[in-house]
C-alpha atoms as a PDB file:
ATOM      1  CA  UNK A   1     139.454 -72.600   3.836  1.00  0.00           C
ATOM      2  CA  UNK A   2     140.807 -75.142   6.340  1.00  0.00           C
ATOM      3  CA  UNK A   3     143.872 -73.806   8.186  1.00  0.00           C
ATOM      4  CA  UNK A   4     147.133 -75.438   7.392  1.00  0.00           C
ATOM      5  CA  UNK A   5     148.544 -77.277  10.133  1.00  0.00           C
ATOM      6  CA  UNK A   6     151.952 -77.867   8.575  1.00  0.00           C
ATOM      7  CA  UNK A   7     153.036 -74.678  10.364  1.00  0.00           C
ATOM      8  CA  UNK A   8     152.211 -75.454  13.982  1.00  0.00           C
ATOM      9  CA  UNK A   9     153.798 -78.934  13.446  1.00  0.00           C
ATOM     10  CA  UNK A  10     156.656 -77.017  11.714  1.00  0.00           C
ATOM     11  CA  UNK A  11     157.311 -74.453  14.896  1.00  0.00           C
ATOM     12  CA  UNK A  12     157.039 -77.535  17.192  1.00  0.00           C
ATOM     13  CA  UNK A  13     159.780 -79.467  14.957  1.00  0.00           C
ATOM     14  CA  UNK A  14     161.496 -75.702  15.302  1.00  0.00           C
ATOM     15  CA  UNK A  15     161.150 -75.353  18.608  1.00  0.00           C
ATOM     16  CA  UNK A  16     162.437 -79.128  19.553  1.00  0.00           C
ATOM     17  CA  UNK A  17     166.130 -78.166  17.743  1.00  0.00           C
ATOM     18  CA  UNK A  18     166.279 -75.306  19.560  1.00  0.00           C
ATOM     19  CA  UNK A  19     165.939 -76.972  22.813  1.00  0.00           C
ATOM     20  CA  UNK A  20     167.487 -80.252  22.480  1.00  0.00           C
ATOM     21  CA  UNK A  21     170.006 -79.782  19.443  1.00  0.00           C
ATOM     22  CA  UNK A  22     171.920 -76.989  20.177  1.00  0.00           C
ATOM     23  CA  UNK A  23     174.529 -78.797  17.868  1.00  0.00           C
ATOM     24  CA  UNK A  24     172.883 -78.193  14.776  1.00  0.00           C
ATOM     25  CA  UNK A  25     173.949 -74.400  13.996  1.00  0.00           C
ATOM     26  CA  UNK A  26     173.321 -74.833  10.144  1.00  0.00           C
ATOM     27  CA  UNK A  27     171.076 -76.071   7.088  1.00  0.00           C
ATOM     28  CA  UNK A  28     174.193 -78.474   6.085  1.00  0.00           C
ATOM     29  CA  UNK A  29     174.038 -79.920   9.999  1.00  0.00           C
ATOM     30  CA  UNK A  30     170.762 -80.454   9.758  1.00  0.00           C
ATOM     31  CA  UNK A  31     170.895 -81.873   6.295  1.00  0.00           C
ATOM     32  CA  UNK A  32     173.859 -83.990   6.704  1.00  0.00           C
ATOM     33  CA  UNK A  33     172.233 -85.515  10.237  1.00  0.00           C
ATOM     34  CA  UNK A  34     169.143 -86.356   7.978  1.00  0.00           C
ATOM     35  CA  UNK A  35     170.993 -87.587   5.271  1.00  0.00           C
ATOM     36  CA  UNK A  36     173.116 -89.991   7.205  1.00  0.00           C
ATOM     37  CA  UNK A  37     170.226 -91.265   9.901  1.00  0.00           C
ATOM     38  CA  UNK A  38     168.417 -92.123   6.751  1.00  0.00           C
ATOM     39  CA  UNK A  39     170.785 -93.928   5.224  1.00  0.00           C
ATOM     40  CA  UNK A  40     171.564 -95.660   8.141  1.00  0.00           C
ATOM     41  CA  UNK A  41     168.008 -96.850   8.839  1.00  0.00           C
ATOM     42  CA  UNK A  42     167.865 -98.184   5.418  1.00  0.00           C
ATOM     43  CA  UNK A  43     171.031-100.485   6.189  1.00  0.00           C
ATOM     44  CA  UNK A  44     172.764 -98.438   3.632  1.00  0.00           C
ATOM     45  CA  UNK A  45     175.600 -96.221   4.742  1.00  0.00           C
ATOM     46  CA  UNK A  46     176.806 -93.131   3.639  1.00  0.00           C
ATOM     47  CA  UNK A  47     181.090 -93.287   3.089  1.00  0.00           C
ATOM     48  CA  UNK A  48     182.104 -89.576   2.482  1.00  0.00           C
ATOM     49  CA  UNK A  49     182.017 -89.934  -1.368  1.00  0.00           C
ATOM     50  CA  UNK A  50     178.908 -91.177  -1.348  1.00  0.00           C
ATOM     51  CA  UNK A  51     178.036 -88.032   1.089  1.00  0.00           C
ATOM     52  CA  UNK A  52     179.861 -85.340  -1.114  1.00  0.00           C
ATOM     53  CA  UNK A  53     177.819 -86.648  -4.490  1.00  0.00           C
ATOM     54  CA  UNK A  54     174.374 -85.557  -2.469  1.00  0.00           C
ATOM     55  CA  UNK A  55     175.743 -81.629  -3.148  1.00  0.00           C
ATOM     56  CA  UNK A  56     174.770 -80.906   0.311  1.00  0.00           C
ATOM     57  CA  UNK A  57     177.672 -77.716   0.296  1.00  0.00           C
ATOM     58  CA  UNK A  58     181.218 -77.456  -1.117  1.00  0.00           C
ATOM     59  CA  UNK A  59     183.300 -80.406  -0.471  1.00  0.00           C
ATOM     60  CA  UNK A  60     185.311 -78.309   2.293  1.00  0.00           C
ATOM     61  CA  UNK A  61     182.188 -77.233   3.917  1.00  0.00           C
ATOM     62  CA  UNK A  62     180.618 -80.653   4.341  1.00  0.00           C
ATOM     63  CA  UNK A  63     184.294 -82.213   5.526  1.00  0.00           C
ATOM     64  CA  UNK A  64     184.653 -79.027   7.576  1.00  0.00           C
ATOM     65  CA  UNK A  65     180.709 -79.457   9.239  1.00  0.00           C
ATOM     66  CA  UNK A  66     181.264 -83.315   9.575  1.00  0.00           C
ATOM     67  CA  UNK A  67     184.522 -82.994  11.505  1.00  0.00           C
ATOM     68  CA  UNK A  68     182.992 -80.641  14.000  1.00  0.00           C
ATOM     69  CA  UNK A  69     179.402 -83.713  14.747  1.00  0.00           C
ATOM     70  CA  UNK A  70     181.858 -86.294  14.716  1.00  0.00           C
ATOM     71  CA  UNK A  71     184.479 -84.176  17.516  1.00  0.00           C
ATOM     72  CA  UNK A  72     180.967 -83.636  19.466  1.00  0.00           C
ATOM     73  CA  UNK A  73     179.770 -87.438  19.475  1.00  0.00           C
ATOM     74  CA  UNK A  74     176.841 -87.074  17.142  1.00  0.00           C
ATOM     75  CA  UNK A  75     178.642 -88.867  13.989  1.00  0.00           C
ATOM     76  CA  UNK A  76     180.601 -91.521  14.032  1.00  0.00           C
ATOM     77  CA  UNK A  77     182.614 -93.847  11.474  1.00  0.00           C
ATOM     78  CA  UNK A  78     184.013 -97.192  10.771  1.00  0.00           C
ATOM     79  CA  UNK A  79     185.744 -99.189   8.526  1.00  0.00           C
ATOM     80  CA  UNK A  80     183.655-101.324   6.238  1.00  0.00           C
ATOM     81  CA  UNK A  81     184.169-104.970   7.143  1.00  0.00           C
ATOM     82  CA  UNK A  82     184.279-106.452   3.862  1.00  0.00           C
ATOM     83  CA  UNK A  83     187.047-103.252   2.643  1.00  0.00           C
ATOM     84  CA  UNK A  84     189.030-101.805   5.643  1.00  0.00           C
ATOM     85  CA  UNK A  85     190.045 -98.349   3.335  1.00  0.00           C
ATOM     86  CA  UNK A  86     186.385 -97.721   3.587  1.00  0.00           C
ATOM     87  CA  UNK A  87     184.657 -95.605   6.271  1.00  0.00           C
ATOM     88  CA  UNK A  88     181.257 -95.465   6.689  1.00  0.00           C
ATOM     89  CA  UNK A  89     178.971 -92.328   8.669  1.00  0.00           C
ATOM     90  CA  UNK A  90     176.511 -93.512  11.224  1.00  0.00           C
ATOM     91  CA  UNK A  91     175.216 -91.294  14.125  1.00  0.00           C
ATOM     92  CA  UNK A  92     175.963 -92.258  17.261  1.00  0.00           C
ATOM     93  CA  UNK A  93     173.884 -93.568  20.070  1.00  0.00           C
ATOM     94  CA  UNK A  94     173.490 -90.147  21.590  1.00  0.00           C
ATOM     95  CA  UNK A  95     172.018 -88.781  18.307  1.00  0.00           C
ATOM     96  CA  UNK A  96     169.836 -91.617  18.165  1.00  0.00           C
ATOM     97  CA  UNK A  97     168.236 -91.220  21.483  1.00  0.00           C
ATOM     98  CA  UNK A  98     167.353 -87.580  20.540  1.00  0.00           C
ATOM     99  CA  UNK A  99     165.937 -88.220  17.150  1.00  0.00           C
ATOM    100  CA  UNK A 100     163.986 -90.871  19.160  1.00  0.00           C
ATOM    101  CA  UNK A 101     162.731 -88.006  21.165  1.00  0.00           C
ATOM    102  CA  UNK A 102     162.096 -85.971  18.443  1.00  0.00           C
ATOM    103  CA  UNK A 103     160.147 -88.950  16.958  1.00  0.00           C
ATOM    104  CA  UNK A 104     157.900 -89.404  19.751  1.00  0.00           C
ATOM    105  CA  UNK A 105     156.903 -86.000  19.909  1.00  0.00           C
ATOM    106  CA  UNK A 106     156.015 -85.270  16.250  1.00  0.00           C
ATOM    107  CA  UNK A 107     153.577 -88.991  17.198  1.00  0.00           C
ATOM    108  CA  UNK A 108     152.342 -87.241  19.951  1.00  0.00           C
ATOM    109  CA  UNK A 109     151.573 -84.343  17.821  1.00  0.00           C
ATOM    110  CA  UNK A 110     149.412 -86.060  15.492  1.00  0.00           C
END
């Protein structure tokens, strides 16, 4: 049986966030990095009610997490041009650099 390589690629990915994003201290940091980068490489943003209806974690939890990236530079938000009441989630150029990084290595990897 061929060995499964998903596991070495996994422990690299692992061992990558431990080293370069100390930041990310839970499963809803990770997920609501992810789920924000991706919907801001698909040129469509996340607003916080669009955010909440993924069910990452409780509504408090996810405002609670968010608060904390956004105090430490990794998420940012700004007002929709076309409706000023809405505020859109993007990460900031400091998280992209490091998911650049990230990307790189997982290349190099393969």
């Amino acid at each position: 049986m061929k060995p499964l390589k998903i596991f070495d690629v996994l422990t690299e990915l692992s061992d990558f966030r431990r080293r370069n994003l100390p930041f990310i201290q839970s499963l809803v940091d990770l997920d609501l990095m992810r789920e924000i980068g991706l919907h801001q490489t698909r040129n469509s943003p996340l607003n916080l009610d669009r955010l909440l209806q993924l069910k990452i974690a409780s509504s408090a939890t996810v405002q609670r997490r968010l608060s904390r990236l956004k105090r430490l530079g990794y998420v940012q938000q700004a007002a929709a041009e076309h409706d000023g009441r809405i505020l859109y989630l993007s990460l900031t150029s400091k998280s992209n650099r490091l998911y650049r990084r990230l990307q790189r290595k997982i290349l190099e990897s393969r």
